[in-house]
C-alpha atoms as a PDB file:
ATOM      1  CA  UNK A   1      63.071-117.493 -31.087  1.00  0.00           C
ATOM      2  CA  UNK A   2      60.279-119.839 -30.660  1.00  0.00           C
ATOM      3  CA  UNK A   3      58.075-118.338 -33.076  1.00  0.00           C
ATOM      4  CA  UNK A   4      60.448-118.216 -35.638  1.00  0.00           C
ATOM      5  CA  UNK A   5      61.311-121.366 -35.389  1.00  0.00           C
ATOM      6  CA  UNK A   6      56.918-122.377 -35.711  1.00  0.00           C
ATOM      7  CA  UNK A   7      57.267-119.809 -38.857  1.00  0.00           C
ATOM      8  CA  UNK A   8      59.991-121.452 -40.490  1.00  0.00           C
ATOM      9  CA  UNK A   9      59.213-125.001 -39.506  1.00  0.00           C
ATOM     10  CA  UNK A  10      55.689-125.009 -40.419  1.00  0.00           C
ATOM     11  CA  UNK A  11      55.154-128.540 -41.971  1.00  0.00           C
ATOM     12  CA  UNK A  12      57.012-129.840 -38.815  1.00  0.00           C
ATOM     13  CA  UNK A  13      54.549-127.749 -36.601  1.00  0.00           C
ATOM     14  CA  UNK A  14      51.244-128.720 -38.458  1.00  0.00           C
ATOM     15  CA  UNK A  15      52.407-132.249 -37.615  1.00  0.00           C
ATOM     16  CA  UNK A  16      53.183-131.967 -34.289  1.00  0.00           C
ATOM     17  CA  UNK A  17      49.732-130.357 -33.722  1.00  0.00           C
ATOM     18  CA  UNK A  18      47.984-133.385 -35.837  1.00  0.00           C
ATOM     19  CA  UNK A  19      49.956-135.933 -33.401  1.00  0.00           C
ATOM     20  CA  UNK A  20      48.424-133.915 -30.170  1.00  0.00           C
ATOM     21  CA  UNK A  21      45.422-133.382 -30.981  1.00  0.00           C
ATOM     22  CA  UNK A  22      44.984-137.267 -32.271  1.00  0.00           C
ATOM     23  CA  UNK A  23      46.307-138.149 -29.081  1.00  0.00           C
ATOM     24  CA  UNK A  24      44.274-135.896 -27.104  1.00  0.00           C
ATOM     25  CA  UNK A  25      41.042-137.253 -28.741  1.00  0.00           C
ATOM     26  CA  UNK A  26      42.226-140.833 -28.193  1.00  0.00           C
ATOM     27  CA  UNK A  27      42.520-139.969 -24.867  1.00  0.00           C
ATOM     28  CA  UNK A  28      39.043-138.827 -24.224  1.00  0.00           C
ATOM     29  CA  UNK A  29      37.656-141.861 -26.641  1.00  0.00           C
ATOM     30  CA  UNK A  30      39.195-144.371 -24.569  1.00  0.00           C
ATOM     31  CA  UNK A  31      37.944-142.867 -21.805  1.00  0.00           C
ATOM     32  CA  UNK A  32      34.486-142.484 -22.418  1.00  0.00           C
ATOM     33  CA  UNK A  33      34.267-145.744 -23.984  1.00  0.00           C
ATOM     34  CA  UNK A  34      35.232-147.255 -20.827  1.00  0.00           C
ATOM     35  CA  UNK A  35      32.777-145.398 -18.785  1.00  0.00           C
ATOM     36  CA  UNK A  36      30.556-146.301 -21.359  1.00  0.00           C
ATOM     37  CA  UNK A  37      31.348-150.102 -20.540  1.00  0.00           C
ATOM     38  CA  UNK A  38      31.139-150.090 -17.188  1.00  0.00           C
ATOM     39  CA  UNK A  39      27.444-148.306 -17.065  1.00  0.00           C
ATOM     40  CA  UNK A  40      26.331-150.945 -19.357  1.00  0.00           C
ATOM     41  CA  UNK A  41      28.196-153.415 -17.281  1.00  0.00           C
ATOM     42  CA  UNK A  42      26.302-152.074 -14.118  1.00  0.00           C
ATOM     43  CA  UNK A  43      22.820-151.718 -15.486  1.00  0.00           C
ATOM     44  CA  UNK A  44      22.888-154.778 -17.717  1.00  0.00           C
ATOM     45  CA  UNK A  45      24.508-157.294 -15.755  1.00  0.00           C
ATOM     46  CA  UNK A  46      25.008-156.682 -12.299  1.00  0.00           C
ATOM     47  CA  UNK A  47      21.224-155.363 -11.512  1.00  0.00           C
ATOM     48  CA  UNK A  48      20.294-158.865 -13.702  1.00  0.00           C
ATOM     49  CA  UNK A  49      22.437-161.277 -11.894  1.00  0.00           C
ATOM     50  CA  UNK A  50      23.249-159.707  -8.086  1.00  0.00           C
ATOM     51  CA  UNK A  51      20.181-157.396  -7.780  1.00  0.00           C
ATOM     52  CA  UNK A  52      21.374-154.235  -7.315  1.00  0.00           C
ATOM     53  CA  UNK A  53      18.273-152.637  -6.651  1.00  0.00           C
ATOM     54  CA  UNK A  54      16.347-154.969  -5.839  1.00  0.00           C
ATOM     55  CA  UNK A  55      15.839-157.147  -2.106  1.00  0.00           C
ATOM     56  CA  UNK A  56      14.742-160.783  -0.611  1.00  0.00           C
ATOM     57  CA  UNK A  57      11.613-161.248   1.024  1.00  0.00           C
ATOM     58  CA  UNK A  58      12.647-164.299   4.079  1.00  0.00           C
ATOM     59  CA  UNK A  59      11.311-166.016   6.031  1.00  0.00           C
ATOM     60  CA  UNK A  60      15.314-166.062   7.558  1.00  0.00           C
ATOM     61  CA  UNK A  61      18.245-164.245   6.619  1.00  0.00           C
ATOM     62  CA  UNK A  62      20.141-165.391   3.945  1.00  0.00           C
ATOM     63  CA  UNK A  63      23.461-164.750   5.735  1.00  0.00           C
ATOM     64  CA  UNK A  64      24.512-165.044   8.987  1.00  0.00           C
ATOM     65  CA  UNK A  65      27.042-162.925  10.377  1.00  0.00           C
ATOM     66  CA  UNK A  66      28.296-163.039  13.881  1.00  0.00           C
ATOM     67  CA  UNK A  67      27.423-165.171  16.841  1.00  0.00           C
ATOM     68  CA  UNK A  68      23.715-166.118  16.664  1.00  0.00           C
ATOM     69  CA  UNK A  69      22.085-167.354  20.062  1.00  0.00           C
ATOM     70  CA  UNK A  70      20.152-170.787  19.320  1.00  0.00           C
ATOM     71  CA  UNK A  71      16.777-168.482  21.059  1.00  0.00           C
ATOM     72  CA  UNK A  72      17.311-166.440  17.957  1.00  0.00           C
ATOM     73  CA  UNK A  73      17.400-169.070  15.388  1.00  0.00           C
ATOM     74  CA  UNK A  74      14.679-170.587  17.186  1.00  0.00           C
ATOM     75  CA  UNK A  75      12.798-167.308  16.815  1.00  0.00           C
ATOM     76  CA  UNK A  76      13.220-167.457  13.219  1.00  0.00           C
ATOM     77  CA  UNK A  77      12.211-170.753  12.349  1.00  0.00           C
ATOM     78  CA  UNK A  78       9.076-170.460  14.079  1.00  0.00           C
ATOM     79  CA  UNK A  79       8.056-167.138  11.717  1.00  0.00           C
ATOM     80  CA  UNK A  80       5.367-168.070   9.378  1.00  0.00           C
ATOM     81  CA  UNK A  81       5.699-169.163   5.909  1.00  0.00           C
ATOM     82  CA  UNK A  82       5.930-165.932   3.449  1.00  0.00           C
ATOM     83  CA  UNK A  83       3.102-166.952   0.803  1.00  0.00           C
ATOM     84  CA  UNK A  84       2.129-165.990  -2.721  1.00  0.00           C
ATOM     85  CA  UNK A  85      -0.789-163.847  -1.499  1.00  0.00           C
ATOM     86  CA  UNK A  86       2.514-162.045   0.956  1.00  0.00           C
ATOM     87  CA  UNK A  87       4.531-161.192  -2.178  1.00  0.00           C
ATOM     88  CA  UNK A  88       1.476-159.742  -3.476  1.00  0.00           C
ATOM     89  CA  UNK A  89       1.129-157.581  -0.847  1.00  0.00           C
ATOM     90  CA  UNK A  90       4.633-156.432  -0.687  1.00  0.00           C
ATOM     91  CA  UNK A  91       4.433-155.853  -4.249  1.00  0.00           C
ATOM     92  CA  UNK A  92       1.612-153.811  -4.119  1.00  0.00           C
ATOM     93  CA  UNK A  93       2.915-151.403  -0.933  1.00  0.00           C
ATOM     94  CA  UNK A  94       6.490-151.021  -3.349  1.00  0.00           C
ATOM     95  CA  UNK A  95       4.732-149.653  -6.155  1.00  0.00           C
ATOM     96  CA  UNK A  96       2.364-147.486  -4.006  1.00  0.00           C
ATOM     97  CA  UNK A  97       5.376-146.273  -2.351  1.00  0.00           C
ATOM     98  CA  UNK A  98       7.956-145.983  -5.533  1.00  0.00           C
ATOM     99  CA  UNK A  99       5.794-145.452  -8.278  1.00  0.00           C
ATOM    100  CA  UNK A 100       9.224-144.433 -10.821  1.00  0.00           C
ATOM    101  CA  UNK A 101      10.219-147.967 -10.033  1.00  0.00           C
ATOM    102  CA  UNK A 102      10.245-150.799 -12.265  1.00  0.00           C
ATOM    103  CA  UNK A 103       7.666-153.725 -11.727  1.00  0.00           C
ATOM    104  CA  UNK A 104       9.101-156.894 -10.374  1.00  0.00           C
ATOM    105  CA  UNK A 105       8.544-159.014 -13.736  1.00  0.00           C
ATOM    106  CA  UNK A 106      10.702-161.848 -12.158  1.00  0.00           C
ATOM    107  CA  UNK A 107       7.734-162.361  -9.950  1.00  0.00           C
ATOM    108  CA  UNK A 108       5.581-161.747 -12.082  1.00  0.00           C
ATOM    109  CA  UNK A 109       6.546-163.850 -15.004  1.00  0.00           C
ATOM    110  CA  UNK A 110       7.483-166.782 -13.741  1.00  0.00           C
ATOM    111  CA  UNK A 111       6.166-167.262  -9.665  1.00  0.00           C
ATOM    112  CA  UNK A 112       8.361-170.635  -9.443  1.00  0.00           C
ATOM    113  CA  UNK A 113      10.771-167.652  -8.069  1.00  0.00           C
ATOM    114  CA  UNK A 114       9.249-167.796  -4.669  1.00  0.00           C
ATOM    115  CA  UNK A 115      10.338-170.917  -3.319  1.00  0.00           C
ATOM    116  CA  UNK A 116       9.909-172.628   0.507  1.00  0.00           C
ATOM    117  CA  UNK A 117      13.018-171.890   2.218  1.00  0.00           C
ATOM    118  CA  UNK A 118      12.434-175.561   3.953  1.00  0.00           C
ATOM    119  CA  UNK A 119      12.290-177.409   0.696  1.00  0.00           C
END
């Protein structure tokens, strides 16, 4: 009964296939456009500004969590200075160690980066 029903109805059928396939490929458009997005979101933006992939060379920790003893921050304040020469190092044992990584232009480009955590 169906497929009589296809047979005689054909105009009625051809459009009701149109309208799910267009929906169908909306469906995965949408969808890949907002993966799309939120790649470039990712790789653009958030590795730029939060630094993903990247990490902090201290002389103290950024962030404090927990109960820290005085004897500890003590400890940390009396750690030398991290110096130019230091960064250079560091740099130099990251790209012997993870040569597919990218270079650390920040650093590179503009040194100003590196600043005195006592200033």
């Amino acid at each position: 009964m169906a497929l009589r029903t296809i047979r005689t109805q054909k105009l009625k059928s051809f459009f009701s296939l149109v309208g799910v396939l267009i929906g169908v490929m909306f469906l995965i458009a949408v969808v890949s456009i907002v993966q799309g997005m939120n790649r470039y979101m990712v790789d653009r933006f958030a590795n730029t500004l939060v630094g993903a992939n990247t990490f902090e060379l201290r002389q103290r920790p950024n962030i404090m969590t927990g109960n820290v003893s005085e004897a500890v921050q003590l400890e940390w304040r009396r750690r030398p200075r991290i110096s130019y020469a230091d960064a250079d190092e560091v740099i130099a044992e990251v790209d012997r160690r993870f040569p597919q990584s990218r270079p650390l232009d920040l650093y590179r480009q503009r040194r100003p980066l590196i600043r005195n955590p006592r200033e």
